[in-house]
PDB file of N, CA and C in Angstrom:
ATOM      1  N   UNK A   1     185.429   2.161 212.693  1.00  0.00           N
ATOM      2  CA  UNK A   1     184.224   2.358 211.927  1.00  0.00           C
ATOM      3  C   UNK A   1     184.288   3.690 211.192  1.00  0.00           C
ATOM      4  N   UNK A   2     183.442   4.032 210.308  1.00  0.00           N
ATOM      5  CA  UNK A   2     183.624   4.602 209.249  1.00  0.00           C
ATOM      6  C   UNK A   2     183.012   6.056 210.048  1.00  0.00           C
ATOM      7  N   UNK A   3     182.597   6.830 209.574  1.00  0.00           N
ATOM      8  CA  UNK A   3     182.158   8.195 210.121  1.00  0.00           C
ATOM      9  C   UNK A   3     180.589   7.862 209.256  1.00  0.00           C
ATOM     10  N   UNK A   4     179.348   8.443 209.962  1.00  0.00           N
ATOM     11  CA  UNK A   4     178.317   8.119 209.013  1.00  0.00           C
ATOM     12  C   UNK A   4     178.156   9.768 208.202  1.00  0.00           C
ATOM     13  N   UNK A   5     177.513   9.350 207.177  1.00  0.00           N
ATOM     14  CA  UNK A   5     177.020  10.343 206.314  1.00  0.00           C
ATOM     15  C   UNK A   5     175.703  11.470 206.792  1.00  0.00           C
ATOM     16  N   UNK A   6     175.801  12.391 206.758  1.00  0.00           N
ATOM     17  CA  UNK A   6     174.665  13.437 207.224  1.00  0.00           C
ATOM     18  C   UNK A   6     173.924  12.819 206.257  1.00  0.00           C
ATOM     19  N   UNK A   7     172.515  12.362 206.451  1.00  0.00           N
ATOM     20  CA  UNK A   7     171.145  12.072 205.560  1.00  0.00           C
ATOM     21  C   UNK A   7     169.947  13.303 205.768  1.00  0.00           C
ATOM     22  N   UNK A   8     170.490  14.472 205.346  1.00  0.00           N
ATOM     23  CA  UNK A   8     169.780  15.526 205.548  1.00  0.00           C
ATOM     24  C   UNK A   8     169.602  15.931 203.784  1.00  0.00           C
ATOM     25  N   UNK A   9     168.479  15.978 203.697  1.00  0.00           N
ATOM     26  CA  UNK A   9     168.134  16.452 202.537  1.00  0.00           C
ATOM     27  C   UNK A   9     168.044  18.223 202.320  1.00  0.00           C
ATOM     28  N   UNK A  10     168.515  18.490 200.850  1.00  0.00           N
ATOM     29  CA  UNK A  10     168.822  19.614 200.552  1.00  0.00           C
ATOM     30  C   UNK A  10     167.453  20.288 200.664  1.00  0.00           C
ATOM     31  N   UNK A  11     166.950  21.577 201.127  1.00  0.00           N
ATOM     32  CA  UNK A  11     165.845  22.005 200.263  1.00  0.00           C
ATOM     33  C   UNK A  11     165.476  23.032 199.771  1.00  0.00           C
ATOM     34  N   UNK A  12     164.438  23.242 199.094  1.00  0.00           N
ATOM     35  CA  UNK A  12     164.667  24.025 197.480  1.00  0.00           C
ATOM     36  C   UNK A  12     164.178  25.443 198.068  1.00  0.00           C
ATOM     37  N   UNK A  13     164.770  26.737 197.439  1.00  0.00           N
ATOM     38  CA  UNK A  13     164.835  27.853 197.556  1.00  0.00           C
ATOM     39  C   UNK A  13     164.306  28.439 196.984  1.00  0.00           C
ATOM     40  N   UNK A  14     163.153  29.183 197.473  1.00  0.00           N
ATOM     41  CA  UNK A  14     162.436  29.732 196.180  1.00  0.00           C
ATOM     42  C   UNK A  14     163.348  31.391 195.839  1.00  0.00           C
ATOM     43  N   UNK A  15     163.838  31.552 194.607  1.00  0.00           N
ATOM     44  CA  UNK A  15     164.622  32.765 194.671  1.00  0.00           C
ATOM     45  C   UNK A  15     163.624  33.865 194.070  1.00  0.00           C
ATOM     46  N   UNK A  16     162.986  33.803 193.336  1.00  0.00           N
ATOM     47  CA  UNK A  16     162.086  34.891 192.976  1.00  0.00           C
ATOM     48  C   UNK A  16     160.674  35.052 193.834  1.00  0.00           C
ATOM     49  N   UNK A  17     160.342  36.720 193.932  1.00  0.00           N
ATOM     50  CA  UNK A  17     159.724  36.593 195.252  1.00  0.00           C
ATOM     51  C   UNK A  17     158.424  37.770 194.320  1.00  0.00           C
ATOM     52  N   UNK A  18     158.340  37.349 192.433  1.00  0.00           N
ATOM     53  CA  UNK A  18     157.183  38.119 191.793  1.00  0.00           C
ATOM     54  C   UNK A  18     156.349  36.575 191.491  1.00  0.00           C
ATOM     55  N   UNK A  19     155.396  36.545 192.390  1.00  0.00           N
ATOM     56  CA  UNK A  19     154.837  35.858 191.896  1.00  0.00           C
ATOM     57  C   UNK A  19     152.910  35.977 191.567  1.00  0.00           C
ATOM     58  N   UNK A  20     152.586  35.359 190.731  1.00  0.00           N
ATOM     59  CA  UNK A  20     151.124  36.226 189.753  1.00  0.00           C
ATOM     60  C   UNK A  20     150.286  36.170 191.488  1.00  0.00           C
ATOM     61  N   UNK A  21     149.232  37.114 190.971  1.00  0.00           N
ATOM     62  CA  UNK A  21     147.743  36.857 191.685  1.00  0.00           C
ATOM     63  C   UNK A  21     147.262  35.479 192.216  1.00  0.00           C
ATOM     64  N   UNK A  22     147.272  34.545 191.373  1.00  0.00           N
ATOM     65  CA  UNK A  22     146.869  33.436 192.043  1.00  0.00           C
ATOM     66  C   UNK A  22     147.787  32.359 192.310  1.00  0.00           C
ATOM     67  N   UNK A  23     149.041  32.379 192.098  1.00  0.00           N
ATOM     68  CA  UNK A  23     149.953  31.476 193.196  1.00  0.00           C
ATOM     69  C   UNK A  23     150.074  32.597 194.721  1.00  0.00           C
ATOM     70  N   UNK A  24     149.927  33.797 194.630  1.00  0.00           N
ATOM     71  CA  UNK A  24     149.820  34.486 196.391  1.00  0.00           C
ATOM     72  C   UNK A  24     148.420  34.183 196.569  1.00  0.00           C
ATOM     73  N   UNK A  25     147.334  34.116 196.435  1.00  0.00           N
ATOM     74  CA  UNK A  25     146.228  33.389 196.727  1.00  0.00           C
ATOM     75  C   UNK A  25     146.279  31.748 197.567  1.00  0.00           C
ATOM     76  N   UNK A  26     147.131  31.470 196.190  1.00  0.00           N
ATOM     77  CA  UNK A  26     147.069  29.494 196.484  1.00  0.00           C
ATOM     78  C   UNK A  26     148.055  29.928 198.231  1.00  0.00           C
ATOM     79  N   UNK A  27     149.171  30.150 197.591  1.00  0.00           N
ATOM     80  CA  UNK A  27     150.168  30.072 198.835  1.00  0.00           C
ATOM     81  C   UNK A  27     149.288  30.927 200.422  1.00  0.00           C
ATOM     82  N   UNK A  28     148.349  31.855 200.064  1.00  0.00           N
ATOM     83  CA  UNK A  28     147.888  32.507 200.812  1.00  0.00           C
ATOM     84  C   UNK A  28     146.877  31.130 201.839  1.00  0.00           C
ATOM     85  N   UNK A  29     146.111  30.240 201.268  1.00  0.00           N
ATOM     86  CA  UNK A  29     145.044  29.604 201.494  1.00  0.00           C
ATOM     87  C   UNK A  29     145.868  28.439 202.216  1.00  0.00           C
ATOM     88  N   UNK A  30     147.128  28.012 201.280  1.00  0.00           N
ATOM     89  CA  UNK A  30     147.924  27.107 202.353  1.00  0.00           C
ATOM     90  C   UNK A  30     148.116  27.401 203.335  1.00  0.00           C
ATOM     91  N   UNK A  31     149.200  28.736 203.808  1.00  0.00           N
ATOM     92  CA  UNK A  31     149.432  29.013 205.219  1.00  0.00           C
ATOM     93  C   UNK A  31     148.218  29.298 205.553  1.00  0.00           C
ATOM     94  N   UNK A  32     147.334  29.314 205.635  1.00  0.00           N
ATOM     95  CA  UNK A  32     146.062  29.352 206.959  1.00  0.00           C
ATOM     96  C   UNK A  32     145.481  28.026 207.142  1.00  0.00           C
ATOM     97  N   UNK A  33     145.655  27.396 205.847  1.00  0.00           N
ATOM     98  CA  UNK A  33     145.625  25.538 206.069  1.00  0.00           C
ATOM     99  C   UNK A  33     146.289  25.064 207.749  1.00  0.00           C
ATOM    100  N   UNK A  34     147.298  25.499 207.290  1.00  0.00           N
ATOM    101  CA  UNK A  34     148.696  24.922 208.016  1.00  0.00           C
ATOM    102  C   UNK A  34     148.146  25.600 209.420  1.00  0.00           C
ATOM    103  N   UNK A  35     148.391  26.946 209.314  1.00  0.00           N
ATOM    104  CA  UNK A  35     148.043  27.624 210.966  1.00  0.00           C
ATOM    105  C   UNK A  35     146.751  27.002 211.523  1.00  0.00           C
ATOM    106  N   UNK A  36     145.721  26.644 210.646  1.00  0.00           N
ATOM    107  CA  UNK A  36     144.500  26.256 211.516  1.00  0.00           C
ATOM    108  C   UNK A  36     144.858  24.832 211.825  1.00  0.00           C
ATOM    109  N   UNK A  37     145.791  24.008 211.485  1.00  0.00           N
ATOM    110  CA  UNK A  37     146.050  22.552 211.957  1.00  0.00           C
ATOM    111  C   UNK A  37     146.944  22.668 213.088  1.00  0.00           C
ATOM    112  N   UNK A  38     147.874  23.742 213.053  1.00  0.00           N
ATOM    113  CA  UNK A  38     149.111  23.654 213.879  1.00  0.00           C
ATOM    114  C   UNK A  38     148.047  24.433 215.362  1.00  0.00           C
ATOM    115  N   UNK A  39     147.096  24.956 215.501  1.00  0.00           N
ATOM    116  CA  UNK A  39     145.858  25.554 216.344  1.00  0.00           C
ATOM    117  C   UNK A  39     145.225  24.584 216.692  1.00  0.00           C
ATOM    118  N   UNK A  40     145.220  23.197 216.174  1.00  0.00           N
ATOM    119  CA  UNK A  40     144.474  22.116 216.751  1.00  0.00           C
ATOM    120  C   UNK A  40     143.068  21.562 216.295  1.00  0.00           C
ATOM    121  N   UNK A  41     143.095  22.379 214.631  1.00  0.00           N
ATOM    122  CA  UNK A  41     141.830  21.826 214.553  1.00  0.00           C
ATOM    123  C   UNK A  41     141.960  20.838 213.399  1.00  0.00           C
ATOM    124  N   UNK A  42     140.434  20.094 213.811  1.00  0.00           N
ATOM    125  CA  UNK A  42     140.308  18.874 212.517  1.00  0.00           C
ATOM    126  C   UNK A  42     141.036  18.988 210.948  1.00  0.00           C
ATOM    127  N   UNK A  43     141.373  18.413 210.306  1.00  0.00           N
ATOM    128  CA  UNK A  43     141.247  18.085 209.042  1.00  0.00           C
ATOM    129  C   UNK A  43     140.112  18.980 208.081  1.00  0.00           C
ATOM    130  N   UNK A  44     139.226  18.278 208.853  1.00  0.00           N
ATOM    131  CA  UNK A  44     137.521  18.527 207.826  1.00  0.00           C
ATOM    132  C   UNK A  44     137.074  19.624 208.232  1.00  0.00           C
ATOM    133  N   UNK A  45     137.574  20.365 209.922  1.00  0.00           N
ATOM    134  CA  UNK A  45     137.080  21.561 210.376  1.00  0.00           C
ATOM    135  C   UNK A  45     137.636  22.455 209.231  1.00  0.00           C
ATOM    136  N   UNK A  46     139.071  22.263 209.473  1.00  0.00           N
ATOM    137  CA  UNK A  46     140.112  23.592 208.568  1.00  0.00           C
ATOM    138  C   UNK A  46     139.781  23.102 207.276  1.00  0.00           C
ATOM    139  N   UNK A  47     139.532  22.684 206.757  1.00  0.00           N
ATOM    140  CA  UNK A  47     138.619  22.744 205.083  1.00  0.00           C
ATOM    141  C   UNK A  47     137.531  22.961 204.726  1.00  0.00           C
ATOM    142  N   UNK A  48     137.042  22.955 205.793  1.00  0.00           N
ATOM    143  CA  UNK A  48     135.352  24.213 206.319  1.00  0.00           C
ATOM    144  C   UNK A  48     135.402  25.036 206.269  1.00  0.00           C
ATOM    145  N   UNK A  49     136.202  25.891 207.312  1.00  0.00           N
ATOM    146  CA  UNK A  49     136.932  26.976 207.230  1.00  0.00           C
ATOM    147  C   UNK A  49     136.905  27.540 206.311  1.00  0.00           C
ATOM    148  N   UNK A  50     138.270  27.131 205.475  1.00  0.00           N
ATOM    149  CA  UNK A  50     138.751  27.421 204.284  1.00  0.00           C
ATOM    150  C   UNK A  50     137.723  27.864 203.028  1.00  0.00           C
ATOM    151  N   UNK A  51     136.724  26.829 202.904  1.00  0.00           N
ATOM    152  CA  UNK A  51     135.668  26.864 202.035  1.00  0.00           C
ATOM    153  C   UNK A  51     134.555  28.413 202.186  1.00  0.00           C
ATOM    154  N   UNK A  52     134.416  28.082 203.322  1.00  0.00           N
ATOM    155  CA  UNK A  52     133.852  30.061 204.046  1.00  0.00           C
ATOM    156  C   UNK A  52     134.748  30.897 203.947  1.00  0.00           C
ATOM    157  N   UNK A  53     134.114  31.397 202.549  1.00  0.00           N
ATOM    158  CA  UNK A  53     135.346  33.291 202.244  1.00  0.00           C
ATOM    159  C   UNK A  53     134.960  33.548 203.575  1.00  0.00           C
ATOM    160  N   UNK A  54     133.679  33.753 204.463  1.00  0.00           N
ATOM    161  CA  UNK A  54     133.424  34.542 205.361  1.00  0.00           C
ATOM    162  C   UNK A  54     133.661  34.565 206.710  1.00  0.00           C
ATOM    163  N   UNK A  55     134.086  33.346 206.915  1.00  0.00           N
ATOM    164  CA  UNK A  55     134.971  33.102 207.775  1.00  0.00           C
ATOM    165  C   UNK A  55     136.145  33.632 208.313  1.00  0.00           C
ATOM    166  N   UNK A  56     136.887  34.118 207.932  1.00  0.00           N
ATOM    167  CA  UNK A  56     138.356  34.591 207.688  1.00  0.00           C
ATOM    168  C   UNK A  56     138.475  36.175 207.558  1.00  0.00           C
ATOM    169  N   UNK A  57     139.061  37.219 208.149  1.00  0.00           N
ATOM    170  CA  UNK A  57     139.113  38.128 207.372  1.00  0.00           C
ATOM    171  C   UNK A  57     139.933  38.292 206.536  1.00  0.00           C
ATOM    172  N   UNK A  58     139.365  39.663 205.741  1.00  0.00           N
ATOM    173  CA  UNK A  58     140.481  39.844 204.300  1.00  0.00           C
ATOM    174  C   UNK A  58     141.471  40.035 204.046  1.00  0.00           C
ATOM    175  N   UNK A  59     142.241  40.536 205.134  1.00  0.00           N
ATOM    176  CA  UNK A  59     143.488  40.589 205.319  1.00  0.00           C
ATOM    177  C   UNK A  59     144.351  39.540 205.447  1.00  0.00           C
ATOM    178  N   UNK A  60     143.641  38.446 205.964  1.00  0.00           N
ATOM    179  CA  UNK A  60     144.173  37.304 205.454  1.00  0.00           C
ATOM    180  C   UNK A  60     144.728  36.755 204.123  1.00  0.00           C
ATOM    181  N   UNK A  61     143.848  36.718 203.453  1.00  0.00           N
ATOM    182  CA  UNK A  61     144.342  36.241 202.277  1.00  0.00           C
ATOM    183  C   UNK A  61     143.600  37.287 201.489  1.00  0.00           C
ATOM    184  N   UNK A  62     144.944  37.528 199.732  1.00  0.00           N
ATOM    185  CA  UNK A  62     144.511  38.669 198.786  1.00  0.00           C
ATOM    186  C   UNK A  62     143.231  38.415 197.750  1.00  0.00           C
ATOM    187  N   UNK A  63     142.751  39.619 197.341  1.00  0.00           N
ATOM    188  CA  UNK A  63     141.565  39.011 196.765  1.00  0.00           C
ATOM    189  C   UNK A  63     141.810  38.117 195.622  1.00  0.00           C
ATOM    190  N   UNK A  64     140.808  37.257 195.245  1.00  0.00           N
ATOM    191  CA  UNK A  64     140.642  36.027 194.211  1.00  0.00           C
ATOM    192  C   UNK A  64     140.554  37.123 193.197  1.00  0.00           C
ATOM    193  N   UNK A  65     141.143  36.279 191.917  1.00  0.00           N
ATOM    194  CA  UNK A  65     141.043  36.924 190.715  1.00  0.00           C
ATOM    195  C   UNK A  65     140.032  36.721 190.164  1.00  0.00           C
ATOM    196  N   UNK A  66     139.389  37.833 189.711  1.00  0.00           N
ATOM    197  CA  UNK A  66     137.908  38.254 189.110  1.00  0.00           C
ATOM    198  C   UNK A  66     138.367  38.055 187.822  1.00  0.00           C
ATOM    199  N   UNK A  67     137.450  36.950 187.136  1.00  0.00           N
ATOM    200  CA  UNK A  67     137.470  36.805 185.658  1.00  0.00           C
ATOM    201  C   UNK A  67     137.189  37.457 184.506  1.00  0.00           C
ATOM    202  N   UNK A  68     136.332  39.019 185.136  1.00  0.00           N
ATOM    203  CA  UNK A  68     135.668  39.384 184.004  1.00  0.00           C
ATOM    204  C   UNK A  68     136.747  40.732 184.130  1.00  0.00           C
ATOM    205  N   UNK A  69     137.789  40.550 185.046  1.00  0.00           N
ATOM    206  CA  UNK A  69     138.903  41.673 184.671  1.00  0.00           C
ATOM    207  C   UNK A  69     139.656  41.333 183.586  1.00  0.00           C
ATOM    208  N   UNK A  70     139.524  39.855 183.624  1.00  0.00           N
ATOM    209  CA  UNK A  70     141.011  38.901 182.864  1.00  0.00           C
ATOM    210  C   UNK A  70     140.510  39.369 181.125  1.00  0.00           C
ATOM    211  N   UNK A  71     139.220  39.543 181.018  1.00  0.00           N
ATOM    212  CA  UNK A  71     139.088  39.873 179.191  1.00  0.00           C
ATOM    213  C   UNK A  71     138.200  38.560 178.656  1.00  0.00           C
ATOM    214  N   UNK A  72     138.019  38.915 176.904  1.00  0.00           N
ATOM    215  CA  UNK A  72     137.269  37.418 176.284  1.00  0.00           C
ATOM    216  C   UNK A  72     138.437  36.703 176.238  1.00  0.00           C
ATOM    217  N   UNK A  73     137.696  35.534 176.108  1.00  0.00           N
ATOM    218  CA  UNK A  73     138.791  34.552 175.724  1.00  0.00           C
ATOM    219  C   UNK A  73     138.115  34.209 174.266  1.00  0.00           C
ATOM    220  N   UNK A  74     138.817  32.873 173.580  1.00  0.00           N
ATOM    221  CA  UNK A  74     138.324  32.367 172.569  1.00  0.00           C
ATOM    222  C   UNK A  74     137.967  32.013 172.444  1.00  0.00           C
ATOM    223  N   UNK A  75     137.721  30.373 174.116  1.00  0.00           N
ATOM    224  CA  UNK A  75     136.693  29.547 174.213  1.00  0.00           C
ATOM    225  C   UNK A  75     135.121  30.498 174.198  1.00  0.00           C
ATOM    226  N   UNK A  76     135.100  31.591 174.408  1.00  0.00           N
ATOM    227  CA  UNK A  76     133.260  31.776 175.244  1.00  0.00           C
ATOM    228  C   UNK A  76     132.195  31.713 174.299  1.00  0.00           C
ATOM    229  N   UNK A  77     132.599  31.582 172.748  1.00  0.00           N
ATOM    230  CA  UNK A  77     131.699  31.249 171.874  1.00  0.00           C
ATOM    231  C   UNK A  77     131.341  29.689 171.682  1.00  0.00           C
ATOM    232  N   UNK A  78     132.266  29.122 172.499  1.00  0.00           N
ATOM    233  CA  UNK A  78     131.872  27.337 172.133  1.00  0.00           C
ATOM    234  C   UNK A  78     130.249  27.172 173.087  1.00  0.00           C
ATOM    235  N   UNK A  79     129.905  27.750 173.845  1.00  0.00           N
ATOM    236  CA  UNK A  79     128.569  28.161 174.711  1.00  0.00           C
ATOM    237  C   UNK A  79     127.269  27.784 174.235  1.00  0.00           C
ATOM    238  N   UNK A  80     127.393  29.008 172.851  1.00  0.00           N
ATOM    239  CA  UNK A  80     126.638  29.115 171.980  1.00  0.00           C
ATOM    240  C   UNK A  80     125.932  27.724 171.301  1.00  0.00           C
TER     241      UNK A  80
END
């Protein structure tokens, strides 16, 4: 018989480690996703959680990007 083939999939590397304000946010909100499931709690609990900034301390995850740092845009006259 033949030798079988390793069916292990490759996986992807993230090589750059600058990434903006709000992908370390997003990625920030996942791993505490993950830790509060791998801790044993619900689904709907850990998206409770999640939903309560106040829940969590800040050190947890970095602050959300404040919009009125970001500048006008072009849309804010369509308002009007």
């Amino acid at each position: 018989m033949a030798a079988r083939k390793s069916s292990r999939k490759r996986v992807a590397v993230v090589k750059e480690n600058d990434y903006t304000p709000l992908e370390l946010y997003c990625i920030s909100l996942n791993e505490y996703y993950k830790a509060l499931r791998k801790a044993g709690f619900s689904v709907e609990l850990a998206l409770g959680i999640l939903s309560d900034k106040d829940a969590y301390p800040g050190w947890i995850i970095p602050e959300p990007i404040d919009p009125n740092k970001l500048g006008s845009t072009e849309y804010e006259d369509d308002d009007e």
